[in-house]
Structures are given as structure tokens and as C-alpha cells.
PDB file of N, CA and C in Angstrom:
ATOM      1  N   UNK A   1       4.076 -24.832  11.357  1.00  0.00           N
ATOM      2  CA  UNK A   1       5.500 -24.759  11.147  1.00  0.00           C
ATOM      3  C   UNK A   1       6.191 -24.574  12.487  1.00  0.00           C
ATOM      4  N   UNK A   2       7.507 -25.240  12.484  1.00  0.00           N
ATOM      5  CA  UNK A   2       7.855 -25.134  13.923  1.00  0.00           C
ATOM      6  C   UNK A   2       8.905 -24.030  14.086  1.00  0.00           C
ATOM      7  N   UNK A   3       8.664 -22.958  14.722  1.00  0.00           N
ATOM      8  CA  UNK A   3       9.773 -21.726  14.199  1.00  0.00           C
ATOM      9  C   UNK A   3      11.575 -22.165  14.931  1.00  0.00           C
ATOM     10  N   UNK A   4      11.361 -23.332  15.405  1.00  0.00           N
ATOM     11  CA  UNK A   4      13.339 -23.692  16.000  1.00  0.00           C
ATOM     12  C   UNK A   4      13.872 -24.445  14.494  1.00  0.00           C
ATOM     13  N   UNK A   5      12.925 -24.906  13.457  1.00  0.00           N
ATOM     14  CA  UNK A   5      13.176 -24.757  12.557  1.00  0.00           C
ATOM     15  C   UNK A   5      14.413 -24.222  11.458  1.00  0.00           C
ATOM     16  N   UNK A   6      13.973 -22.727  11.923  1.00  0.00           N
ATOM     17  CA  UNK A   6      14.714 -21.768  11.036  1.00  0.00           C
ATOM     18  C   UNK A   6      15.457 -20.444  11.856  1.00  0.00           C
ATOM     19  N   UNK A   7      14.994 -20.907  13.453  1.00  0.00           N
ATOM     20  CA  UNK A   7      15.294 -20.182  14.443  1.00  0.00           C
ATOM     21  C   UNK A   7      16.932 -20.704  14.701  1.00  0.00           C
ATOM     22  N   UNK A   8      17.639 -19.305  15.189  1.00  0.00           N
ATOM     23  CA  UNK A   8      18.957 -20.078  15.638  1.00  0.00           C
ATOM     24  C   UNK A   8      19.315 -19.287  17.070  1.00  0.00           C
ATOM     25  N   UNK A   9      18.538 -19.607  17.968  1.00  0.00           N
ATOM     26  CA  UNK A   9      18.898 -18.812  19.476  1.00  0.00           C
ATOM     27  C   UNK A   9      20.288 -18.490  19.481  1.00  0.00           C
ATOM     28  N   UNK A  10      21.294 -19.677  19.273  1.00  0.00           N
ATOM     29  CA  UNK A  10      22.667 -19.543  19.656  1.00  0.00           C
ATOM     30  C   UNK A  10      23.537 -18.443  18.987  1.00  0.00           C
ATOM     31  N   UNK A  11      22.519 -17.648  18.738  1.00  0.00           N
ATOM     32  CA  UNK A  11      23.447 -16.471  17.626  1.00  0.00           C
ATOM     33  C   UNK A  11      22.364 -15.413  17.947  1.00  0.00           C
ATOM     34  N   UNK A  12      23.270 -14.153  18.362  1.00  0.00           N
ATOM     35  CA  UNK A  12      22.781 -12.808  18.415  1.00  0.00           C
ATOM     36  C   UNK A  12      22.145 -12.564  16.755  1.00  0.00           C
ATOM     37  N   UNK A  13      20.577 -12.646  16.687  1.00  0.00           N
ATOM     38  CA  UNK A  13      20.191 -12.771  15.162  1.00  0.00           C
ATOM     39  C   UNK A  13      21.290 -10.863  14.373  1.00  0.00           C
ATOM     40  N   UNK A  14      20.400  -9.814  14.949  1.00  0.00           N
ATOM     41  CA  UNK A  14      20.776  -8.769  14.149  1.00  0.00           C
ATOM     42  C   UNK A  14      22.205  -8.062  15.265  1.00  0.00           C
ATOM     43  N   UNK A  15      23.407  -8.085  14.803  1.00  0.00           N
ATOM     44  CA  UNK A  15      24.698  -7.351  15.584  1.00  0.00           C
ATOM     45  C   UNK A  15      25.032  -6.119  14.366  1.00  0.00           C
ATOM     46  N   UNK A  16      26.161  -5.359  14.662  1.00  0.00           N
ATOM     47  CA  UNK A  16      26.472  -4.413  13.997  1.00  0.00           C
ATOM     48  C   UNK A  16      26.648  -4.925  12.493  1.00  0.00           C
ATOM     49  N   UNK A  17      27.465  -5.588  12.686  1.00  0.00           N
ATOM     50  CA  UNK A  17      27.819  -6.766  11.476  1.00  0.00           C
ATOM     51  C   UNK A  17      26.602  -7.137  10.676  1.00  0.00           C
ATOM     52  N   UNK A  18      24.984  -6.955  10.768  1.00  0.00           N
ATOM     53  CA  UNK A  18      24.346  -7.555  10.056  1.00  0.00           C
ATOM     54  C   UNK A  18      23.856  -6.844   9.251  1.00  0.00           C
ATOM     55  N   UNK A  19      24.471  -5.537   8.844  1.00  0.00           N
ATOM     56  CA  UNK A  19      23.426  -4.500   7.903  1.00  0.00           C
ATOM     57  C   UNK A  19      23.280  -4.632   6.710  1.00  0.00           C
ATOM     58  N   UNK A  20      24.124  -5.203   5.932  1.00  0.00           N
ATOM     59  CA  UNK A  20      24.290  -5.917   4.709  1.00  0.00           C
ATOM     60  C   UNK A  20      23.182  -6.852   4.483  1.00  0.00           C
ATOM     61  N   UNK A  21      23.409  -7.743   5.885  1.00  0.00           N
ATOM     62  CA  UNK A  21      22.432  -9.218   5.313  1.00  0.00           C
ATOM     63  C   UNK A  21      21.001  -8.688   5.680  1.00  0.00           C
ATOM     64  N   UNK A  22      20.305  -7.305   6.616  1.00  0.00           N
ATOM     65  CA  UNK A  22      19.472  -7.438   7.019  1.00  0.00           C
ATOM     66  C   UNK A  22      18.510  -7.092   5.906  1.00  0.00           C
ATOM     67  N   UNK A  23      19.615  -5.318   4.842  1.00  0.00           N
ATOM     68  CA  UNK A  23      19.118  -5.087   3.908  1.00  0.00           C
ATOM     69  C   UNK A  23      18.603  -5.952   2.771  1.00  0.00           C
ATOM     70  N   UNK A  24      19.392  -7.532   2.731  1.00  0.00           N
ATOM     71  CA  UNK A  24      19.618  -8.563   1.611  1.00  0.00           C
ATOM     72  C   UNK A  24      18.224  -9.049   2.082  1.00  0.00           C
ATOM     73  N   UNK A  25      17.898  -9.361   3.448  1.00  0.00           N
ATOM     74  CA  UNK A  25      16.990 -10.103   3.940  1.00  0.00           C
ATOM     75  C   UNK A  25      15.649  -9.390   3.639  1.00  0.00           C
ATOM     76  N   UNK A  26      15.952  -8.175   3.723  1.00  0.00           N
ATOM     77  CA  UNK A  26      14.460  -7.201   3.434  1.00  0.00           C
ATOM     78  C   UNK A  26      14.098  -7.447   2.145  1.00  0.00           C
ATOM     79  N   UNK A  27      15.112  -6.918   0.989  1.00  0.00           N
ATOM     80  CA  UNK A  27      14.998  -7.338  -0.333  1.00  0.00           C
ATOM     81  C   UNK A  27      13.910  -8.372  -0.813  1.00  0.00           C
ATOM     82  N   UNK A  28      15.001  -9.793  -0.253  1.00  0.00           N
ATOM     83  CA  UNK A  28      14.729 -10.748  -0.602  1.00  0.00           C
ATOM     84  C   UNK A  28      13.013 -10.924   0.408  1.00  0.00           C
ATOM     85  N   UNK A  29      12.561 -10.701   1.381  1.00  0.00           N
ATOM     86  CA  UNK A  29      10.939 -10.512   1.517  1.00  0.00           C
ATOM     87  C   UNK A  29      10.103  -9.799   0.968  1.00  0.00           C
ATOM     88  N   UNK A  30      10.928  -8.780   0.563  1.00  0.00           N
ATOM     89  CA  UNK A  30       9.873  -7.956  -0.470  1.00  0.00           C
ATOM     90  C   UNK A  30       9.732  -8.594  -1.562  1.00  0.00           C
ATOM     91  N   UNK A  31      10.940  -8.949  -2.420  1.00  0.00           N
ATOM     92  CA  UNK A  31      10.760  -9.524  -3.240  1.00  0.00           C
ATOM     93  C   UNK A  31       9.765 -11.177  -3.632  1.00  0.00           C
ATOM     94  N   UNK A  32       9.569 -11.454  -2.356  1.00  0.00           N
ATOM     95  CA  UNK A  32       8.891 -13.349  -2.177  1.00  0.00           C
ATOM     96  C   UNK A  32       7.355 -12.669  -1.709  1.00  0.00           C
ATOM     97  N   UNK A  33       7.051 -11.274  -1.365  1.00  0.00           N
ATOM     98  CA  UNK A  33       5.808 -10.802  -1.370  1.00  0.00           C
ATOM     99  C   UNK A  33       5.088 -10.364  -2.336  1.00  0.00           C
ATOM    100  N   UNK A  34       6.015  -9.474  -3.215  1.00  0.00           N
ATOM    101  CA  UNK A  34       5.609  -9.183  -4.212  1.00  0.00           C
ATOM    102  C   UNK A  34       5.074 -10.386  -5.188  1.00  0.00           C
ATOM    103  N   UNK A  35       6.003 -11.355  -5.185  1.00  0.00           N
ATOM    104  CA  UNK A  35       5.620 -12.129  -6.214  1.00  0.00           C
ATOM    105  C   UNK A  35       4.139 -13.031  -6.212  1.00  0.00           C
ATOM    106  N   UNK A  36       4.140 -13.209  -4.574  1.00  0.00           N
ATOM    107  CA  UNK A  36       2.864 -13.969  -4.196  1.00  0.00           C
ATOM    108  C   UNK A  36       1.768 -12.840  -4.914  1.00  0.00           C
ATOM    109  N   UNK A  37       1.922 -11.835  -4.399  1.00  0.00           N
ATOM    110  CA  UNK A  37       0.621 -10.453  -4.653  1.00  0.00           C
ATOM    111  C   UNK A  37       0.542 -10.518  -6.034  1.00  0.00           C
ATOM    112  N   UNK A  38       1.296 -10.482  -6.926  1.00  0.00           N
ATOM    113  CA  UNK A  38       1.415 -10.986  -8.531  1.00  0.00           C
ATOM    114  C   UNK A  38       0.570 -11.404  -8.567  1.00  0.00           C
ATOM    115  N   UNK A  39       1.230 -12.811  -8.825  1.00  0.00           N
ATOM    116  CA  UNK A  39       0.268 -13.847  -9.083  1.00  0.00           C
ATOM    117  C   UNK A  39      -1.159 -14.323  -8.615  1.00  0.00           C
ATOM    118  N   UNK A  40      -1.557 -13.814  -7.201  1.00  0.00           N
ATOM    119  CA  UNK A  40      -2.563 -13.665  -6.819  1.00  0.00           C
ATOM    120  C   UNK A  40      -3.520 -12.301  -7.489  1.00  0.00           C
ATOM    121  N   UNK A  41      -2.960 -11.590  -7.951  1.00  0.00           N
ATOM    122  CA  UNK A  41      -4.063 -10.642  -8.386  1.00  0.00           C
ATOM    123  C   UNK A  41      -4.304 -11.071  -9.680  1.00  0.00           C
ATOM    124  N   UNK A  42      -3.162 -11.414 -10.630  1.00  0.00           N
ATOM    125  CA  UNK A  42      -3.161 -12.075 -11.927  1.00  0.00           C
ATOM    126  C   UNK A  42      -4.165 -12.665 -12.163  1.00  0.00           C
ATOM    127  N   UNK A  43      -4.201 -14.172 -11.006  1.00  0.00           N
ATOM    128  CA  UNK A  43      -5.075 -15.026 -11.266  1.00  0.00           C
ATOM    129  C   UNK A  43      -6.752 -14.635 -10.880  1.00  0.00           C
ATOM    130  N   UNK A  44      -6.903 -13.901  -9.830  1.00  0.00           N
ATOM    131  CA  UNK A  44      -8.130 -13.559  -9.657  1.00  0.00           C
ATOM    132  C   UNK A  44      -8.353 -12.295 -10.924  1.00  0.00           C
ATOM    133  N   UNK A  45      -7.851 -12.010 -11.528  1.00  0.00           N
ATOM    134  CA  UNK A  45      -8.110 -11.145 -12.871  1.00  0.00           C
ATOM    135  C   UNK A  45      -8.646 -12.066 -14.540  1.00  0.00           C
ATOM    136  N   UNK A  46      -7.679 -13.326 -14.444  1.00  0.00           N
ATOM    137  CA  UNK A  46      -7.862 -14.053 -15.269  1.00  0.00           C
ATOM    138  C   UNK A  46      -8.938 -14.470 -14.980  1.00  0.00           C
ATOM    139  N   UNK A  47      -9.879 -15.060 -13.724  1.00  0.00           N
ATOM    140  CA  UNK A  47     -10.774 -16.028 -13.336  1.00  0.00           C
ATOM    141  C   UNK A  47     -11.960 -14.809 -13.664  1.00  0.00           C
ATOM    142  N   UNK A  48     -11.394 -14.273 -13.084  1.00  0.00           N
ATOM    143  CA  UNK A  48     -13.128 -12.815 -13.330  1.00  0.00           C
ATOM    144  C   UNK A  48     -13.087 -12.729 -14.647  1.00  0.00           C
ATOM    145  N   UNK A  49     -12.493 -12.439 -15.210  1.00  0.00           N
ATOM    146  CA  UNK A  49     -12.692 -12.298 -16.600  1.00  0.00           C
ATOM    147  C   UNK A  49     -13.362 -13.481 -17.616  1.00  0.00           C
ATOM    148  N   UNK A  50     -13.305 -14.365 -17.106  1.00  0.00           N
ATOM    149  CA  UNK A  50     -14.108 -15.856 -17.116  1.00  0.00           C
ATOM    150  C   UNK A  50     -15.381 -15.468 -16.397  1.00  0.00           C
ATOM    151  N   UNK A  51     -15.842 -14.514 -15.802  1.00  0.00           N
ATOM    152  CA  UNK A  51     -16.888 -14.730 -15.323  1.00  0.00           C
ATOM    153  C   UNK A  51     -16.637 -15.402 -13.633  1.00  0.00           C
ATOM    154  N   UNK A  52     -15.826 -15.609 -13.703  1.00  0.00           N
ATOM    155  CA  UNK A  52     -15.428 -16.311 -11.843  1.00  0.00           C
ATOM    156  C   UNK A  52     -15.203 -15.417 -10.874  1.00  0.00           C
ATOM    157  N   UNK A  53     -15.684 -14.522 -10.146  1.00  0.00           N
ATOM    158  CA  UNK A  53     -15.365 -13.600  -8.896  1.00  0.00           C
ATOM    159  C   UNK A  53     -15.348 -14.685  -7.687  1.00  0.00           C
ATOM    160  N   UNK A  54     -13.982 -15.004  -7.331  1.00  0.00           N
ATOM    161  CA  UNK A  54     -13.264 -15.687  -6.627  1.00  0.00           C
ATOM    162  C   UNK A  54     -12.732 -15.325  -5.228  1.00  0.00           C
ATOM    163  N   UNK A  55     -12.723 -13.570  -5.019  1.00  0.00           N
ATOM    164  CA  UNK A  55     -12.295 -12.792  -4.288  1.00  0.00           C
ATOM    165  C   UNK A  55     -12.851 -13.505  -2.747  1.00  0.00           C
ATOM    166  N   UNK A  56     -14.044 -13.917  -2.307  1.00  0.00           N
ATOM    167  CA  UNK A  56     -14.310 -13.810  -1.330  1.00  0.00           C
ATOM    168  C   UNK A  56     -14.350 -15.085  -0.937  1.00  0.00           C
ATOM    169  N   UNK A  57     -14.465 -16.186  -1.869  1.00  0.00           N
ATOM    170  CA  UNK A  57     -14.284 -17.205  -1.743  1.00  0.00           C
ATOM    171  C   UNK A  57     -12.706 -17.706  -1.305  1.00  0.00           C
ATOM    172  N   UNK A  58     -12.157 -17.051  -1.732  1.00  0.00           N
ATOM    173  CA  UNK A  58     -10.489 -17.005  -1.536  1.00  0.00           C
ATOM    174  C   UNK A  58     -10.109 -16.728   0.052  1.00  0.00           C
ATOM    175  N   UNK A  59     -10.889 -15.691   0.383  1.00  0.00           N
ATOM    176  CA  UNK A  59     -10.900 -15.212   1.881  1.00  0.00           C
ATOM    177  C   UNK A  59     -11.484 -16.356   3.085  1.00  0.00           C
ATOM    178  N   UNK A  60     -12.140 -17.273   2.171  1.00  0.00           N
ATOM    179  CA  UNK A  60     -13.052 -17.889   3.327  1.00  0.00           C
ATOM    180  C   UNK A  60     -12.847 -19.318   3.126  1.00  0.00           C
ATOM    181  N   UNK A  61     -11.726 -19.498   2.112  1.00  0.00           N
ATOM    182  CA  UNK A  61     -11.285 -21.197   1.929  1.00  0.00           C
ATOM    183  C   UNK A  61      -9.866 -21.437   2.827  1.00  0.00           C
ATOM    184  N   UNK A  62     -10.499 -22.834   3.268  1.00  0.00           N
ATOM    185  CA  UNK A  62      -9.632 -23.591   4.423  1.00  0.00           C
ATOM    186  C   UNK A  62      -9.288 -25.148   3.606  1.00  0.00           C
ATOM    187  N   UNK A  63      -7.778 -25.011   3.708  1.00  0.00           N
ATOM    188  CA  UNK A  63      -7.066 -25.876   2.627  1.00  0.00           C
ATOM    189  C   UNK A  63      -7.186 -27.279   2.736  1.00  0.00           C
ATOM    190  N   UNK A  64      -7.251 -28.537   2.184  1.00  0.00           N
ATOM    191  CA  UNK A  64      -6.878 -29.833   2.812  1.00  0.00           C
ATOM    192  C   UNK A  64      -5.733 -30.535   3.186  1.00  0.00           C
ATOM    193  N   UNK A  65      -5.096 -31.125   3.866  1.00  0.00           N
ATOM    194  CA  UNK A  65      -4.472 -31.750   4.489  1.00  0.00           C
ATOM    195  C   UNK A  65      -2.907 -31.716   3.507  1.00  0.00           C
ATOM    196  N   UNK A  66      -3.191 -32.052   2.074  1.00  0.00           N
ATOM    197  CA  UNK A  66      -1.783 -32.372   0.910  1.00  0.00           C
ATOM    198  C   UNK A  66      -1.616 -30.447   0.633  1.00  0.00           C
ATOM    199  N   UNK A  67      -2.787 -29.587   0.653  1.00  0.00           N
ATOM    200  CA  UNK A  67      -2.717 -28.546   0.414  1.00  0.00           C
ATOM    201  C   UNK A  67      -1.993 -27.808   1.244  1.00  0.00           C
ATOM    202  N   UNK A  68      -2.093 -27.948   2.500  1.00  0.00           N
ATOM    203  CA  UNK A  68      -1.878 -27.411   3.757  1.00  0.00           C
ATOM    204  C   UNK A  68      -0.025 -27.826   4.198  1.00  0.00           C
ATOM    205  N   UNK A  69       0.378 -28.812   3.444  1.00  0.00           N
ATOM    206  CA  UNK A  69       1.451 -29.258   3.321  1.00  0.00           C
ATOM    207  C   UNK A  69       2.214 -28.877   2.530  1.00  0.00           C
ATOM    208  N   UNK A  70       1.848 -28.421   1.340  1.00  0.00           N
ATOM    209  CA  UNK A  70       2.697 -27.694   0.234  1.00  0.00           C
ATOM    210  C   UNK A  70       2.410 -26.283   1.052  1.00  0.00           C
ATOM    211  N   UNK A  71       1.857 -25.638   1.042  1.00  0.00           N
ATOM    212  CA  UNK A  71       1.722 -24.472   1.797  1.00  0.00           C
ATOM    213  C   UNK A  71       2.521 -24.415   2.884  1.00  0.00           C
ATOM    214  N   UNK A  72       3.016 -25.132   3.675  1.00  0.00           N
ATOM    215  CA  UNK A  72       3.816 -25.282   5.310  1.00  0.00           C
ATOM    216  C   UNK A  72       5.392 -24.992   4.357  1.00  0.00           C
ATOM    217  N   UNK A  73       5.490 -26.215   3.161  1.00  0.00           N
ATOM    218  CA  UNK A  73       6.647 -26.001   3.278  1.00  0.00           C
ATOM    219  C   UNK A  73       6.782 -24.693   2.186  1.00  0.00           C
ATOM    220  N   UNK A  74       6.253 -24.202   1.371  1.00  0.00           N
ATOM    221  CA  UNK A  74       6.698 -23.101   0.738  1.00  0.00           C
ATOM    222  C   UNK A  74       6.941 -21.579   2.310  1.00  0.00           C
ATOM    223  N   UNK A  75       6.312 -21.809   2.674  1.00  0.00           N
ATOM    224  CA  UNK A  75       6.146 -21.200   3.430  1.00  0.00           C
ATOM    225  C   UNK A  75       8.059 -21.169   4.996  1.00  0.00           C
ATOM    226  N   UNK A  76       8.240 -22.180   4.522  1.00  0.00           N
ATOM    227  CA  UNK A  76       9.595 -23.064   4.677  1.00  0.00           C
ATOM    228  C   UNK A  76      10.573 -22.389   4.212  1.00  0.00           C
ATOM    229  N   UNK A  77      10.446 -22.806   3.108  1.00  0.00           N
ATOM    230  CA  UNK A  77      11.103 -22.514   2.055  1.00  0.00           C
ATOM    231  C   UNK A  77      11.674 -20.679   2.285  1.00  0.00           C
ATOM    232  N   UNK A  78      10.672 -20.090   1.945  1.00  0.00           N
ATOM    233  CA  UNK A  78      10.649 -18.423   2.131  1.00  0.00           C
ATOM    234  C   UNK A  78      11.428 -17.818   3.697  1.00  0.00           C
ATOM    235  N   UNK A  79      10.986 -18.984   4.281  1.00  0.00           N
ATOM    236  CA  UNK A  79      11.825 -18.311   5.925  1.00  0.00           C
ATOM    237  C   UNK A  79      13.363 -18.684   6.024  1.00  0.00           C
ATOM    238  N   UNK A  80      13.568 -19.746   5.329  1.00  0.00           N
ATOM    239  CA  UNK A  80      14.832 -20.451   5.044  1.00  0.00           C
ATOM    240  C   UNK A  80      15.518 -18.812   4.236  1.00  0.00           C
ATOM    241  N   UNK A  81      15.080 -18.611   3.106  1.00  0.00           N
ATOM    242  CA  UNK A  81      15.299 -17.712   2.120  1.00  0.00           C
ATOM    243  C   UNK A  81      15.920 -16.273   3.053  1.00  0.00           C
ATOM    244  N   UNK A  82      15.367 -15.791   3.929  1.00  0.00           N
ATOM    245  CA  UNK A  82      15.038 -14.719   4.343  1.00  0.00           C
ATOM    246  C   UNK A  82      15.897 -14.826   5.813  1.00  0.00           C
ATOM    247  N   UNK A  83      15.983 -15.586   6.602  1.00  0.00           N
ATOM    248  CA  UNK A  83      16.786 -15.619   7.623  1.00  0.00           C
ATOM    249  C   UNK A  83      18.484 -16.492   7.188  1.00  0.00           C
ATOM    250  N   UNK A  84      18.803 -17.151   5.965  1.00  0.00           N
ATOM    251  CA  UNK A  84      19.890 -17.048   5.355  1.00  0.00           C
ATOM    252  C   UNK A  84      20.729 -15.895   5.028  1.00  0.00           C
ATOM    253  N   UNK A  85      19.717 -14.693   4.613  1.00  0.00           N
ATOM    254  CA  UNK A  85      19.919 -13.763   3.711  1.00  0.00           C
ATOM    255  C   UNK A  85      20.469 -12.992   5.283  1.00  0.00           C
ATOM    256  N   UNK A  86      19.690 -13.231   6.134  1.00  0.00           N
ATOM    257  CA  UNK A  86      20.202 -12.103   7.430  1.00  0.00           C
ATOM    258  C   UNK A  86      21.505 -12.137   7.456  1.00  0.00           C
ATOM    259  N   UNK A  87      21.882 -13.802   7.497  1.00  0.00           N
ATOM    260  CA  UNK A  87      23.057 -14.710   8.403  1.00  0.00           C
ATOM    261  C   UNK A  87      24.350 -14.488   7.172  1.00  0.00           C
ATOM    262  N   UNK A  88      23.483 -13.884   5.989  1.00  0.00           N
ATOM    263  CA  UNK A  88      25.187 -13.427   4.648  1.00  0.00           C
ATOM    264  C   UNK A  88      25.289 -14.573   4.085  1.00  0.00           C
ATOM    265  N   UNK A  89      24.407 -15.933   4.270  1.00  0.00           N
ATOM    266  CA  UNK A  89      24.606 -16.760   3.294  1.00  0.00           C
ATOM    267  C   UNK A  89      23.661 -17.052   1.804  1.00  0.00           C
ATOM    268  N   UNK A  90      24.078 -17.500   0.983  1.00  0.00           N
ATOM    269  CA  UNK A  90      23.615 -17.440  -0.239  1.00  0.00           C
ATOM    270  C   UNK A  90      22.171 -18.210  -0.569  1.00  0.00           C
ATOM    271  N   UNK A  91      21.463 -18.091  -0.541  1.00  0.00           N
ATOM    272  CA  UNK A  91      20.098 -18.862  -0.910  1.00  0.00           C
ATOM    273  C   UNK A  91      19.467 -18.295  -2.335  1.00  0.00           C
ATOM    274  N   UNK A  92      20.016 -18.831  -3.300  1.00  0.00           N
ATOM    275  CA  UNK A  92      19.212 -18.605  -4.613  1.00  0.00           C
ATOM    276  C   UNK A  92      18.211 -18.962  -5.129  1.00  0.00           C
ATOM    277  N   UNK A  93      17.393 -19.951  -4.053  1.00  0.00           N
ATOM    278  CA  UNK A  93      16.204 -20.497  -4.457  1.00  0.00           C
ATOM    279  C   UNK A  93      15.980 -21.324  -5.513  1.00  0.00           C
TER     280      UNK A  93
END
């Protein structure tokens, strides 16, 4: 991912003015962490329970190329989310 992206040099990121959006911005990462940790424990709960202990395999898998691409941009997506939220603008996802 290329961080000039979602980077905006031309702007002092955090000023007095940003305590609102920084708190919004925290929120909103906690909140896009939590949800990953969810669903990731969810699913490795569902799979074990099948008999699948997935845990370490999970740790040691390296994605392919279409995988690695949905991953870049969710990953996009979430920084978009989160440095909007600094800047006081609306990103509802």
C-alpha cells in the first residue's frame, strides 16, 4: 500500500482543532479492530469445532496474488475510514 495514498503532508495532521476528529478516529479503529478480532475468533471457533485447529496454520499462511489484493484494499479502505474521521469528515463505510 502506498501510504501518500491516504497521507496528506499539506496539512498539519493533529492541531488544537482536531480533538473531536482524533477521538472519532480512535473510535472508529477500535471499532474496524474489534470487528476483524470477531470474526476471526468466531471463525477459528466454528472450524475447531469441526474438528479443524486452524490457529497455526493461520499464523504461517502467505496469501495469493487476487488474495493479497482484496486484503491491500480493505486494508484501504480502513485507513481511508480512520484518517477521514481525523480530518471531521464523514465516512460511513
Amino acid at each position: 500500500m502506498n501510504p501518500k495514498s491516504y497521507n496528506h503532508p499539506d496539512r498539519v495532521t493533529l492541531n488544537e482543532t482536531d480533538t473531536a476528529g482524533l477521538a472519532e478516529a480512535l473510535l472508529t479503529l477500535t471499532q474496524e479492530l474489534w470487528i476483524l478480532a470477531d470474526r476471526q475468533m468466531v471463525m477459528e471457533a466454528v472450524l475447531a469445532k469441526h474438528g479443524l485447529d486452524v490457529s497455526e496454520e493461520i499464523e504461517r499462511f502467505e496469501p495469493d496474488e487476487h488474495l493479497q489484493k482484496k486484503m491491500n484494499e480493505k486494508c484501504q479502505f480502513i485507513s481511508r475510514r480512520v484518517v477521514d474521521a481525523m480530518a471531521g469528515l464523514s465516512s460511513d463505510g
